[in-house]
Protein backbone atom coordinates (compact mmCIF):
# COMPACT_ATOMS: atom_id res chain seq x y z
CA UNK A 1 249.74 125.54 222.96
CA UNK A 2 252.81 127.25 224.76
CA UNK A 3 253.59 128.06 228.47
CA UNK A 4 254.44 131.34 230.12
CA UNK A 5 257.38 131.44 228.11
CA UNK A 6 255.90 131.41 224.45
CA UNK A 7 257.81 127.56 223.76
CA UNK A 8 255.13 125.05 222.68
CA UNK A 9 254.67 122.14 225.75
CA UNK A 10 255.87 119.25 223.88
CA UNK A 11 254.36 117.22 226.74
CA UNK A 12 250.85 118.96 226.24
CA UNK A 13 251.35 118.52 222.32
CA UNK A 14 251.99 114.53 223.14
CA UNK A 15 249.46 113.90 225.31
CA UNK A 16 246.53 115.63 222.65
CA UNK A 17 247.94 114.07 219.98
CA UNK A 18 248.00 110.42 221.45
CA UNK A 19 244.28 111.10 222.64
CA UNK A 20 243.39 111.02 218.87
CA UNK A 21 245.47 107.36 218.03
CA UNK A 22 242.04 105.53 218.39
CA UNK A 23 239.80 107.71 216.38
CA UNK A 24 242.55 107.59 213.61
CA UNK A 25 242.61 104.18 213.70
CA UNK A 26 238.88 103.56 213.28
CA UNK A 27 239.13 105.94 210.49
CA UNK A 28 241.73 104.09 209.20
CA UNK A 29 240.33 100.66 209.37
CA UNK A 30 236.81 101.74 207.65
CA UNK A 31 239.15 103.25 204.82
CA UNK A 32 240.94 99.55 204.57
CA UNK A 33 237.17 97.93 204.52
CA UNK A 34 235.92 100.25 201.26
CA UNK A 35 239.11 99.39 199.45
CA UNK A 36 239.18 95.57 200.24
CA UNK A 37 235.51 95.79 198.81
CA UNK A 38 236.41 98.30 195.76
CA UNK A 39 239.35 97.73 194.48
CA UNK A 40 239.66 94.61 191.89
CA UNK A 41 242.98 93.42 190.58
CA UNK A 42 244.56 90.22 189.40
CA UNK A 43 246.28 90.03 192.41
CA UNK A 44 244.65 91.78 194.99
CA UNK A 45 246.97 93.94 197.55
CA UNK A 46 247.12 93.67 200.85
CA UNK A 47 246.98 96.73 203.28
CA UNK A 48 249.08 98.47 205.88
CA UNK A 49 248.30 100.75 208.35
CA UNK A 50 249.60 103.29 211.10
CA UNK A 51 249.55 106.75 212.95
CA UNK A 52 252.66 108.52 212.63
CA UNK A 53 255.19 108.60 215.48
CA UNK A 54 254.72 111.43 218.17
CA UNK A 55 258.32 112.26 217.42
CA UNK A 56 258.04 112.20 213.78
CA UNK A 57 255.20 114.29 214.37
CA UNK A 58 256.29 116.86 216.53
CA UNK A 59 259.53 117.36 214.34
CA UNK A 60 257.50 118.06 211.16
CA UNK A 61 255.20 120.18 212.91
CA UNK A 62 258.28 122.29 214.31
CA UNK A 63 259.69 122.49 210.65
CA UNK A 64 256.67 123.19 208.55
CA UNK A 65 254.22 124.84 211.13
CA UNK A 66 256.05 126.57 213.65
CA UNK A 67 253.81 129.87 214.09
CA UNK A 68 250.39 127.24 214.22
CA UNK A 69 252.13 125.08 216.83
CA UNK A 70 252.68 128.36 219.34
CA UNK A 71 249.32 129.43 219.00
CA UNK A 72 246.61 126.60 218.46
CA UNK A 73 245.19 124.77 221.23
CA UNK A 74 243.32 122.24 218.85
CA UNK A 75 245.58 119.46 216.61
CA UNK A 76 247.78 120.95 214.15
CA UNK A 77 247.07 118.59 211.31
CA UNK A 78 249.54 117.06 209.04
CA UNK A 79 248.77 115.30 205.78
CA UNK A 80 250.42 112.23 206.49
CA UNK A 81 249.30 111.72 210.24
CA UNK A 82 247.40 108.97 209.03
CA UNK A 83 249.29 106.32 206.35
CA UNK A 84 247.78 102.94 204.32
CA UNK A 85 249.66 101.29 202.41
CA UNK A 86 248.80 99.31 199.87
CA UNK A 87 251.01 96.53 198.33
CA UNK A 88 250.93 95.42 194.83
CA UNK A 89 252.24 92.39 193.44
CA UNK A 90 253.18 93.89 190.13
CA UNK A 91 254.18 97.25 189.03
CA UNK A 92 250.90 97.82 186.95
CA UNK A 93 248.88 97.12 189.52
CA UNK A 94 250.34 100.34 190.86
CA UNK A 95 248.51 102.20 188.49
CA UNK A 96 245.65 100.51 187.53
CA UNK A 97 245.35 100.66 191.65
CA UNK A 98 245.26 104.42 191.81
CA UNK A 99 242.58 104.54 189.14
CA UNK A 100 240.06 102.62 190.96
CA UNK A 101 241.12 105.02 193.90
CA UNK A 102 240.13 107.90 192.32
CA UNK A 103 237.12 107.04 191.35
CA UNK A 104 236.34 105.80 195.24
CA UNK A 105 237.46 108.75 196.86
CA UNK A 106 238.17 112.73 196.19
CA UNK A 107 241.59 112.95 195.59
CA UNK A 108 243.40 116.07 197.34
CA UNK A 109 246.59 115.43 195.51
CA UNK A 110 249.19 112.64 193.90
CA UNK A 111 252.95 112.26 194.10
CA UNK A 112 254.71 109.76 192.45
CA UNK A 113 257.83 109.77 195.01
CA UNK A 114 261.52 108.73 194.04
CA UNK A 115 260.89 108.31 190.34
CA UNK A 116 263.42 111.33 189.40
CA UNK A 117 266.35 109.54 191.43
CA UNK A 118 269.30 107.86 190.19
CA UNK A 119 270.48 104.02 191.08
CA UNK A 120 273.34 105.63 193.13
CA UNK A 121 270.84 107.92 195.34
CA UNK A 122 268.66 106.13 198.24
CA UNK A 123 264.95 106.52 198.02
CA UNK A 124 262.10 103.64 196.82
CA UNK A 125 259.28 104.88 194.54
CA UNK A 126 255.89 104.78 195.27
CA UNK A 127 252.37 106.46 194.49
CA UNK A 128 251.33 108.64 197.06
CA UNK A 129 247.41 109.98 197.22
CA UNK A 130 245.96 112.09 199.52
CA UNK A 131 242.38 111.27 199.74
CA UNK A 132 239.58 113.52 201.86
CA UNK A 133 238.38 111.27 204.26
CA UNK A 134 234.39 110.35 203.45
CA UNK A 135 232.17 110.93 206.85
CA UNK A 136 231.07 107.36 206.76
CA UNK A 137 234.68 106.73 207.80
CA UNK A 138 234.82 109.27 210.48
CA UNK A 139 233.15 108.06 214.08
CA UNK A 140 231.49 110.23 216.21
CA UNK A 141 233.31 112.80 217.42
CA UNK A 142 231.43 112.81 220.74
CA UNK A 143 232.16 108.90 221.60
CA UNK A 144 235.61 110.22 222.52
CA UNK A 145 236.54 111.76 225.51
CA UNK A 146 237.67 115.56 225.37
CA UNK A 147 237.89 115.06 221.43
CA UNK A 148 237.26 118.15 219.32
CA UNK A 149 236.37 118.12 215.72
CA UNK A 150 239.09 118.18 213.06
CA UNK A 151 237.27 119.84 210.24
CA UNK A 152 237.13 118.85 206.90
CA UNK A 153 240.75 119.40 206.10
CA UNK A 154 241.71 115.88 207.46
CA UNK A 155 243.44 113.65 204.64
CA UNK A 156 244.37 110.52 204.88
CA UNK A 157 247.82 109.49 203.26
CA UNK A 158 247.71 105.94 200.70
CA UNK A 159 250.71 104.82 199.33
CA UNK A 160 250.99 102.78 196.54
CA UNK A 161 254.18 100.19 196.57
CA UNK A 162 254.80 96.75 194.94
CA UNK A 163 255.97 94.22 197.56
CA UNK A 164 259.59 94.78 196.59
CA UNK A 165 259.24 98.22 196.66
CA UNK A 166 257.78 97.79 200.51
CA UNK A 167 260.17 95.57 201.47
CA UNK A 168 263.06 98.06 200.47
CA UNK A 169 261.66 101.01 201.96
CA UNK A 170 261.44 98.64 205.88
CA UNK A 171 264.99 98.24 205.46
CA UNK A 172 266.15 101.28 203.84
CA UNK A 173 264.05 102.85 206.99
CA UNK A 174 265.93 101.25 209.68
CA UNK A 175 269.70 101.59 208.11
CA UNK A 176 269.42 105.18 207.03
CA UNK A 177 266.78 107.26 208.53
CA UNK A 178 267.55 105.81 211.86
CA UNK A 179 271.24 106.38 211.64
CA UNK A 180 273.69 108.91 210.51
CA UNK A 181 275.71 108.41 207.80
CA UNK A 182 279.17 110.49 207.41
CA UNK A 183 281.23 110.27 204.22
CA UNK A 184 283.19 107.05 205.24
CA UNK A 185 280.19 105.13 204.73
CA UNK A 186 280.25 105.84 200.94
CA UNK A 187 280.85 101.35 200.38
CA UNK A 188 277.77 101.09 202.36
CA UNK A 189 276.37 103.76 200.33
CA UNK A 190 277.04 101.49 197.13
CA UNK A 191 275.70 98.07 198.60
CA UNK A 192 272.75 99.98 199.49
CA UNK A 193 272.26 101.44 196.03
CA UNK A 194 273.13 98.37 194.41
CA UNK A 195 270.60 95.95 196.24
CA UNK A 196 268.22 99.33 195.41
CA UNK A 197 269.18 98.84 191.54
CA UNK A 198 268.42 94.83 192.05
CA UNK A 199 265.10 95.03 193.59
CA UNK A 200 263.71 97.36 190.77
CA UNK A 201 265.14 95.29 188.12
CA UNK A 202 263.31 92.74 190.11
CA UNK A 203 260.01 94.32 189.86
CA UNK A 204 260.79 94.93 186.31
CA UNK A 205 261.23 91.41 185.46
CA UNK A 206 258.47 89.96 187.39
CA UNK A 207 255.99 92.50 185.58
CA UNK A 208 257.85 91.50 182.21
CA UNK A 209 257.03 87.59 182.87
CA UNK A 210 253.60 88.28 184.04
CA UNK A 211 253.14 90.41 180.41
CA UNK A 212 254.27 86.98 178.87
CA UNK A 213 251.92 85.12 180.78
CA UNK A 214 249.33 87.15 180.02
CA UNK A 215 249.98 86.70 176.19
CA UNK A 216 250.39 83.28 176.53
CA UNK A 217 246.94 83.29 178.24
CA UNK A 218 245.04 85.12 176.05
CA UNK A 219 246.24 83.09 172.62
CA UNK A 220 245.73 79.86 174.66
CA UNK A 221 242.03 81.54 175.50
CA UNK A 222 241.17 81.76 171.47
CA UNK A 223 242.59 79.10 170.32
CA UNK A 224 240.85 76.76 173.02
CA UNK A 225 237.56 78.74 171.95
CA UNK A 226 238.09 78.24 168.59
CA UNK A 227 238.68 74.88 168.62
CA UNK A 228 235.16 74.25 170.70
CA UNK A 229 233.33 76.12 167.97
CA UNK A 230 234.73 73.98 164.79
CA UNK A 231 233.95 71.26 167.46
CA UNK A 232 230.40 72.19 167.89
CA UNK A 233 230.17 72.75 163.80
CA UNK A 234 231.12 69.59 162.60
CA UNK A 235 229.10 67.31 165.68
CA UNK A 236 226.22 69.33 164.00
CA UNK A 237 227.11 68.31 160.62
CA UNK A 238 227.31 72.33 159.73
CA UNK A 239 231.16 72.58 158.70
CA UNK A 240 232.38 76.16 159.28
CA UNK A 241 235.08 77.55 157.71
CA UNK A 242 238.15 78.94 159.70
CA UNK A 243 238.11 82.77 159.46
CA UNK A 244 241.26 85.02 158.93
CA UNK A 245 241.74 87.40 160.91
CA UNK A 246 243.78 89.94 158.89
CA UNK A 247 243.91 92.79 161.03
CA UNK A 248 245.97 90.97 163.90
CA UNK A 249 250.05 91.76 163.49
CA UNK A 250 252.14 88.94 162.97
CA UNK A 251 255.00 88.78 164.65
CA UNK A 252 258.49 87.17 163.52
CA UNK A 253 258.86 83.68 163.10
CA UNK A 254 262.27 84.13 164.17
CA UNK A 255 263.51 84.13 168.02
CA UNK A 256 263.41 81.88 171.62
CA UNK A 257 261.05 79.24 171.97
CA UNK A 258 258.83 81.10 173.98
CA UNK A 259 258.74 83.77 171.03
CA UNK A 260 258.05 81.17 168.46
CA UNK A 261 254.88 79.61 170.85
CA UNK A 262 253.39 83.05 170.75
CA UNK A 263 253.95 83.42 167.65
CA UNK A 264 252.66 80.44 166.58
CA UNK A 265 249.30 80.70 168.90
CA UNK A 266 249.27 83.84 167.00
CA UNK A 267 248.86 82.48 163.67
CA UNK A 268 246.54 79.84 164.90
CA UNK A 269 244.36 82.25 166.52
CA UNK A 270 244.34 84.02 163.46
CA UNK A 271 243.46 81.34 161.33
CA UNK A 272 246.79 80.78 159.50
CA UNK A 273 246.75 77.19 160.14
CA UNK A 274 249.72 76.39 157.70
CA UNK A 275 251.63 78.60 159.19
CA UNK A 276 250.86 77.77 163.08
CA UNK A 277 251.58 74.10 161.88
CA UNK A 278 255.11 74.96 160.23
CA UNK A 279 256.08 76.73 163.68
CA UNK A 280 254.84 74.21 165.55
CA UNK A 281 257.16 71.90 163.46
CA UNK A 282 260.16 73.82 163.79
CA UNK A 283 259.84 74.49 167.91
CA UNK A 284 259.52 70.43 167.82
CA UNK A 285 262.56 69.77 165.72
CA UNK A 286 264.72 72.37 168.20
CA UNK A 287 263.43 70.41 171.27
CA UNK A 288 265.16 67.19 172.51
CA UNK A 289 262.91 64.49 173.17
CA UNK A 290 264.82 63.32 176.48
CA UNK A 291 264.92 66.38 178.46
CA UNK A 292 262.11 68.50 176.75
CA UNK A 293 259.24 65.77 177.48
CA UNK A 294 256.68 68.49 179.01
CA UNK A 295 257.17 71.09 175.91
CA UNK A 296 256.99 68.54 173.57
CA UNK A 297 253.38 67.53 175.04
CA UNK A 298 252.37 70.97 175.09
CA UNK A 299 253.33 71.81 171.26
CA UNK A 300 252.27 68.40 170.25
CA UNK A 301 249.11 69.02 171.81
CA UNK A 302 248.40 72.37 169.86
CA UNK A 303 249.85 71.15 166.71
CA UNK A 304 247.27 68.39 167.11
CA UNK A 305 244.30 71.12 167.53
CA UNK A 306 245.64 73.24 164.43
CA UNK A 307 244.96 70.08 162.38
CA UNK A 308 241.90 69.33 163.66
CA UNK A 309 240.82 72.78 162.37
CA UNK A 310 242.48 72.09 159.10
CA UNK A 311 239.70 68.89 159.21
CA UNK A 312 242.93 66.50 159.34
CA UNK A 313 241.97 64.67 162.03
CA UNK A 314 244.40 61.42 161.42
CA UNK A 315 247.59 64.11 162.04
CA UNK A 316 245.22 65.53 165.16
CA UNK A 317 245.09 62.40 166.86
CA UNK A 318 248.54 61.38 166.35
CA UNK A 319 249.64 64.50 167.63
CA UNK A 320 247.39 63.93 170.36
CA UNK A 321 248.97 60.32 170.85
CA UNK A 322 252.09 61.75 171.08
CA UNK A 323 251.59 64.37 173.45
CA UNK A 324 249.87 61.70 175.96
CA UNK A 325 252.75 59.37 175.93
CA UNK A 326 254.95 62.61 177.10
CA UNK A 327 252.10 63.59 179.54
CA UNK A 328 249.97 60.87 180.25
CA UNK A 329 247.83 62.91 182.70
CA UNK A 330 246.91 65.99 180.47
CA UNK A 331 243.34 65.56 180.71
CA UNK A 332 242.73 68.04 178.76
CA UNK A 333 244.54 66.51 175.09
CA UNK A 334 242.53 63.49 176.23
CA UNK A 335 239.15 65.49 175.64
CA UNK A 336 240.55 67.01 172.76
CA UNK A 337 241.37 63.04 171.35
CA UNK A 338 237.82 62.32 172.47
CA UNK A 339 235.96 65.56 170.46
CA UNK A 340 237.79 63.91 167.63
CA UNK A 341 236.53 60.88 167.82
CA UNK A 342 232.96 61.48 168.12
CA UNK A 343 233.26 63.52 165.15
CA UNK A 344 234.52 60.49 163.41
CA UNK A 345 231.29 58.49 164.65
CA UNK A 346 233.87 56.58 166.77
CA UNK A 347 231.56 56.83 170.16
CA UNK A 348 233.45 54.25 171.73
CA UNK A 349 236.99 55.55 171.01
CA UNK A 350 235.65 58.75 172.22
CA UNK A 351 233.68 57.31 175.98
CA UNK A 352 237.38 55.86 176.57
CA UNK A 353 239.09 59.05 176.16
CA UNK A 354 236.45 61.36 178.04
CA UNK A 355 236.69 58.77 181.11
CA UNK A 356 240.37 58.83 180.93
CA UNK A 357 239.97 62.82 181.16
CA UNK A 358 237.64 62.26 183.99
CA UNK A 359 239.74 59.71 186.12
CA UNK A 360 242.51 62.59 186.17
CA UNK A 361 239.92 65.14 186.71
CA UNK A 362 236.28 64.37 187.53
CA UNK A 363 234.72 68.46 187.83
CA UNK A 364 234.54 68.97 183.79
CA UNK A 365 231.29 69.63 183.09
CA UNK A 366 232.25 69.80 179.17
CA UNK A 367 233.75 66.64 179.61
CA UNK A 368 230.43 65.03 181.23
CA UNK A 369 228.10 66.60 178.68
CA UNK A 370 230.60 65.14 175.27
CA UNK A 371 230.41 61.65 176.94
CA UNK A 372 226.43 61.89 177.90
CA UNK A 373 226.41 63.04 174.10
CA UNK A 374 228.20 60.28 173.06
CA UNK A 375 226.33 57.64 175.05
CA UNK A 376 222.89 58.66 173.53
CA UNK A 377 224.58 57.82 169.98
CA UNK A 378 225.48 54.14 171.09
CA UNK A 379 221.83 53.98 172.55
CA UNK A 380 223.46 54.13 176.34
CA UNK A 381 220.10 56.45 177.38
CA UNK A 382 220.25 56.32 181.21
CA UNK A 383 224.41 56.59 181.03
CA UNK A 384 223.77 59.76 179.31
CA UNK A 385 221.28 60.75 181.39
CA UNK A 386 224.14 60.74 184.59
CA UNK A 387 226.47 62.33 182.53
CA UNK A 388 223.85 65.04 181.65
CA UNK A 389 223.22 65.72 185.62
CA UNK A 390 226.41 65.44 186.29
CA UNK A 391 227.31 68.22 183.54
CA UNK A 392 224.18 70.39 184.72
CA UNK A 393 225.54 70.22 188.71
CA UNK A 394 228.93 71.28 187.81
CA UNK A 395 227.64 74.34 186.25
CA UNK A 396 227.45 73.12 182.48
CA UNK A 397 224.67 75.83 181.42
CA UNK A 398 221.09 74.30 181.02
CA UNK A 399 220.50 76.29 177.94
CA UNK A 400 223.04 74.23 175.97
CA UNK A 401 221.47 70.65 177.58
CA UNK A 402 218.41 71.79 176.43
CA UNK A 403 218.93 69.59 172.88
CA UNK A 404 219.93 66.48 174.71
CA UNK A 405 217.69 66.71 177.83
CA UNK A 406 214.65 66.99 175.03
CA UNK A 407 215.96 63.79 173.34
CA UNK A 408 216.23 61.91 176.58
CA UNK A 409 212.75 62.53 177.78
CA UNK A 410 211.33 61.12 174.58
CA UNK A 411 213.08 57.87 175.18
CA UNK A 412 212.18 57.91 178.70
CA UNK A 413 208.86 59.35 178.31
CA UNK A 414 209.48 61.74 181.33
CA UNK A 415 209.59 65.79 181.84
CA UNK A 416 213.10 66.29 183.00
């Protein structure tokens, strides 16, 4: 692409390489589609797109394919003509990202950019994947004007950032690539590399509290499961027996409160009730009653449940009485109170605590099927039957109504 002097038309290089913006972008926006629909994380990413610059372009054509641009009248093709982005919440969504992606697409190649620099130096990292573009992305050539095939050695550019990490390389695009700096600016230098130094501490941090969470989550998950089952066992009249779990690690009883929770959850989960119960104790005896009243509910509450599985259910329900008057709109310890209660043949005690959990939140199917359960025992037939719809429309599965639903239709004589 040159004129009679053997220098490449920059103007003829601009105008074909604009005439392809739309047909990138197509191919761009199908890409975008498959990985909205393919890729599943926590938090799901959102998506950036564009075509590079002309100038960027024709400068990095110049530089790395000088002899192609003097001689080829078709496109000279650049890997990164064509750039997603895709923005992470977390830093291990990063990776757990690029799996899925290469198991959506052929990967051509993978950088991890900016991971072997220092604080002081200026550059963000990211994941960057060069994908061959699938033909279901590609439109028809021939619905363009003058367009003429690229081959098969057109890539498309993704590039894997948290949302700090994006943010960072906007600005870090527009103070140093788009300026010169000279070796007065060295302060400027430092601010730059310090608020670099911040932001990946940042993303450090916010992956370290979303590990805790996690954690957190997962004990909460077990214990809440394995309260339900000792639940289920005594309402049945077929006591079961905690189980030890000796293979899980137990962590040291020693540290911050939020150490001693998970380490306490820990020991529940794992069926060292004692021991949950002593933690429990201590977390309550370093918490101060007049600034601390949400914690206190919380550990009061699980205390409460680690009795109940010890079959003390007198120390489970004051626990649980405790925890209420610190959080009298935790619907859930109000449940809890009412599972104990109906194990205790108390179906009265245990209506007025499933309705209180159901005037602070009425979509608990669990919650509806306990108190339809509890209504049959008092002889309450047609308020269990409600509570038994109710349960069944809110997703409570049939298959565990089926015991209840049978009873019902002998008193009422009907096929329900």
């Amino acid at each position: 692409m040159k004129n009679n002097s053997g220098i490449p038309s920059k103007a003829e290089i601009r105008k074909l390489y604009e005439s392809y913006a739309e047909y990138f972008a197509i191919v761009m926006e199908n890409i975008i589609d498959i990985l909205h629909a393919e890729i599943k994380l926590n938090a799901q990413p959102t998506y950036k797109s564009r075509v590079k610059s002309f100038n960027s372009y024709y400068k990095k054509i110049l530089r790395l394919k000088p002899e192609e641009t003097k001689d080829s009248d078709s496109l000279v093709l650049l890997t990164d003509m064509m750039g997603i982005r895709m923005i992470c919440a977390f830093l291990e969504d990063m990776q757990l990202g690029l799996e899925q992606i290469k198991k959506i697409f052929e990967i051509k190649e993978i950088e991890v950019k900016g991971a072997d620099k220092k604080f002081s130096e200026f550059g963000y990292e990211s994941i960057h994947v060069l994908i061959k573009i699938p033909e279901s992305c590609k439109p028809k050539i021939e619905l363009f004007d003058d367009l003429k095939p690229l081959g098969d050695n057109l890539v498309c550019e993704i590039q894997i950032r948290t949302i700090l990490q994006d943010a960072w390389a906007e600005v870090e695009h527009e103070l140093i690539y788009k300026t010169e700096f000279n070796p007065l600016d060295t302060p400027l230098r430092r601010k730059l590399a310090s608020l670099n130094a911040m932001l990946t501490l940042a993303d450090i941090t916010f992956q370290e509290i979303r590990d805790y969470q996690s954690r957190i989550q997962k004990e909460l998950e077990e214990r809440r499961h394995s309260f339900y089952d000792i639940a289920d066992s005594l309402i049945d009249e077929k006591p079961k027996e905690v189980e030890k779990d000796i293979n899980r690690l137990t962590p040291n009883m020693n540290g911050t409160i939020d150490e001693m929770l998970i380490n306490a959850l820990h020991q529940h989960n794992a069926g060292n009730l004692e021991e949950a119960v002593v933690i429990y104790s201590k977390i309550l005896e370093a918490l101060d009653s007049s600034k601390d009243k949400t914690i206190i509910a919380v550990i009061r509450k699980h205390r409460g449940m680690a009795y109940f599985s010890m079959n003390n259910f007198d120390a489970a329900l004051q626990d649980f009485d405790i925890s209420l008057q610190y959080d009298p709109k935790a619907f859930r310890t109000y449940y809890y109170k009412g599972i104990v209660c109906a194990i205790q043949k108390n179906y009265e005690w245990a209506i007025q605590n499933y309705t209180k959990s159901l005037e602070i939140n009425e979509f608990q199917a669990h919650t509806y099927f306990r108190r339809a359960m509890a209504y049959y025992e008092i002889q309450e037939y047609e308020k269990s039957m409600n509570d038994l719809n109710n349960a069944i429309n809110l997703g409570m599965p049939v298959e565990d109504c089926k015991v209840l639903q049978e009873k019902l239709t002998k008193k009422f004589g009907l096929n329900m």
